[in-house]
C-alpha atoms as a PDB file:
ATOM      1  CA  UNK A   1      37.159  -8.439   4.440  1.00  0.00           C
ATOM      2  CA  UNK A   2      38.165  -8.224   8.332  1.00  0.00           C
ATOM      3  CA  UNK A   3      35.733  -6.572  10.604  1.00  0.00           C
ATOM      4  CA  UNK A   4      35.753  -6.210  14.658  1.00  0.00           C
ATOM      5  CA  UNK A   5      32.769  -6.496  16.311  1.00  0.00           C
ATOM      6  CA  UNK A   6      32.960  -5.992  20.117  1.00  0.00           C
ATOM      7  CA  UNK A   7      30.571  -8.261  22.221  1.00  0.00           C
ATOM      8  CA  UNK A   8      29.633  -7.587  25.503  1.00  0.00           C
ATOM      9  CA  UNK A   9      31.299 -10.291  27.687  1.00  0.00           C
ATOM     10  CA  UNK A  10      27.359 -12.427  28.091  1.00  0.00           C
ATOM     11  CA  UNK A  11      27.000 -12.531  24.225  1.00  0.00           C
ATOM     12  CA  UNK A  12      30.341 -13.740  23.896  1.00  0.00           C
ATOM     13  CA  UNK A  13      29.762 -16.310  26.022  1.00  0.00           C
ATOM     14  CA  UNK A  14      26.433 -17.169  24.751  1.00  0.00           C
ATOM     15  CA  UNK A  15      27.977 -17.079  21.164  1.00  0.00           C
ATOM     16  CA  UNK A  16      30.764 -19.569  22.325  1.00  0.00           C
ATOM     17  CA  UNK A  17      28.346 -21.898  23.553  1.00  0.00           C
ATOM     18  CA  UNK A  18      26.355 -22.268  20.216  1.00  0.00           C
ATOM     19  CA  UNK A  19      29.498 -22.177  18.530  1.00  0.00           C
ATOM     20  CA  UNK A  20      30.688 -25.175  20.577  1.00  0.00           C
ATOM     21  CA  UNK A  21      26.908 -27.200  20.316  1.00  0.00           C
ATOM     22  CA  UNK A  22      27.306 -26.725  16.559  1.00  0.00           C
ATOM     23  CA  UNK A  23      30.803 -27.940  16.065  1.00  0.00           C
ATOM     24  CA  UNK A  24      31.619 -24.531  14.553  1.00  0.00           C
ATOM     25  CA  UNK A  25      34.062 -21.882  15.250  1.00  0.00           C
ATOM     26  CA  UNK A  26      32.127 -18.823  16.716  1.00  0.00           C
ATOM     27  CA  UNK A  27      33.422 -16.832  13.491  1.00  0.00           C
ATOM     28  CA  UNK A  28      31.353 -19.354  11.392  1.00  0.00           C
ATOM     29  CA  UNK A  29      28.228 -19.251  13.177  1.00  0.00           C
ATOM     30  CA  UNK A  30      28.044 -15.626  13.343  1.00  0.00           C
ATOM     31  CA  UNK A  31      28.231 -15.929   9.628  1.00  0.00           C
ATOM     32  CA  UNK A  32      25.496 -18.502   9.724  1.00  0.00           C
ATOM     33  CA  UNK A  33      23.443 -15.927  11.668  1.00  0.00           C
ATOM     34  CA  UNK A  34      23.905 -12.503   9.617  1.00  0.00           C
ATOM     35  CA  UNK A  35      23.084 -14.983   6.834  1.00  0.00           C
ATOM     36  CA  UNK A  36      19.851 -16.067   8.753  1.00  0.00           C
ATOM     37  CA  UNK A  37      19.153 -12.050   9.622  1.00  0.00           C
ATOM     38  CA  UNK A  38      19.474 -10.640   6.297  1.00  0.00           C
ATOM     39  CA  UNK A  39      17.557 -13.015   5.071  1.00  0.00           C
ATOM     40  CA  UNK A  40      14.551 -12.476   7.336  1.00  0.00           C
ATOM     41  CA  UNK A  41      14.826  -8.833   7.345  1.00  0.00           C
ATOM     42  CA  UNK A  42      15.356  -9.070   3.332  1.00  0.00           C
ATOM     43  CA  UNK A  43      11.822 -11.146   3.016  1.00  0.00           C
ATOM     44  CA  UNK A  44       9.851  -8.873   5.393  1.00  0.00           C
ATOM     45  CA  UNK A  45      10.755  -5.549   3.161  1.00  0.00           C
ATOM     46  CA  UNK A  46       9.631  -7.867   0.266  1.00  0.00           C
ATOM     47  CA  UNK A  47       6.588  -8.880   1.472  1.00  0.00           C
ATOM     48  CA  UNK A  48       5.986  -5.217   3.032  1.00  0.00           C
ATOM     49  CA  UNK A  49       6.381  -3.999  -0.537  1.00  0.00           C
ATOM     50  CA  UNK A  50       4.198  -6.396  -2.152  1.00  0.00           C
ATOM     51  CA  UNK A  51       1.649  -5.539   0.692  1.00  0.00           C
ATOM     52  CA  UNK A  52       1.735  -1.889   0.145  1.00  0.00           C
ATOM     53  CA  UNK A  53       1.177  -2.686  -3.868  1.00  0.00           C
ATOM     54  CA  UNK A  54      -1.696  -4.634  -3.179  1.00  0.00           C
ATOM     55  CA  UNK A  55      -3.035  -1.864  -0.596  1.00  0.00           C
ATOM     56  CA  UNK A  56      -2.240   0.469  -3.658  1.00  0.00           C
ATOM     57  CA  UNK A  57      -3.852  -1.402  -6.430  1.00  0.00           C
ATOM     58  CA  UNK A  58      -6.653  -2.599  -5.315  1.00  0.00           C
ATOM     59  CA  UNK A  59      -7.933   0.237  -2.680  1.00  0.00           C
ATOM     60  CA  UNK A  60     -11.527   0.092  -3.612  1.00  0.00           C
ATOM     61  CA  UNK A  61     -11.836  -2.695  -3.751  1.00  0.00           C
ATOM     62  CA  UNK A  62     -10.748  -3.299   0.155  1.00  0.00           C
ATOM     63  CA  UNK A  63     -12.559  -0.282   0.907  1.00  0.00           C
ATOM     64  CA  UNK A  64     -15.558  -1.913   0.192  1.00  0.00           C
ATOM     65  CA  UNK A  65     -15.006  -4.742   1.840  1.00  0.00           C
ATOM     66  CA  UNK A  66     -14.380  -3.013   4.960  1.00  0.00           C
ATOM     67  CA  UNK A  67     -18.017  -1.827   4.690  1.00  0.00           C
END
């Protein structure tokens, strides 16, 4: 699938730079950093939702120990 993304001129830049530390072409290491993002943001909802069950499940519990 072919997408455009328009960068302002300093993220390009920026972008190229990485590209060109890592060895990669900057179309590969944007992959590399979706990858990296969706990952993160993928975990934190998990972990959000596991939070919320435990918040759920065990609510007297914490409410006591909050006394």
């Amino acid at each position: 699938m072919v997408t455009t993304v328009n960068l302002p001129d300093d993220l390009h830049a920026a972008l190229k730079r990485v590209a060109d530390d890592e060895h990669r072409s900057m179309n590969a290491t944007i992959l590399v950093a979706l990858e990296q993002y969706v990952t993160v943001r993928s975990h934190r909802s998990k972990v959000r939702e596991l939070a919320a069950d435990v918040a759920r499940r065990d609510a007297d519990l914490l409410d006591r120990l909050a006394q």
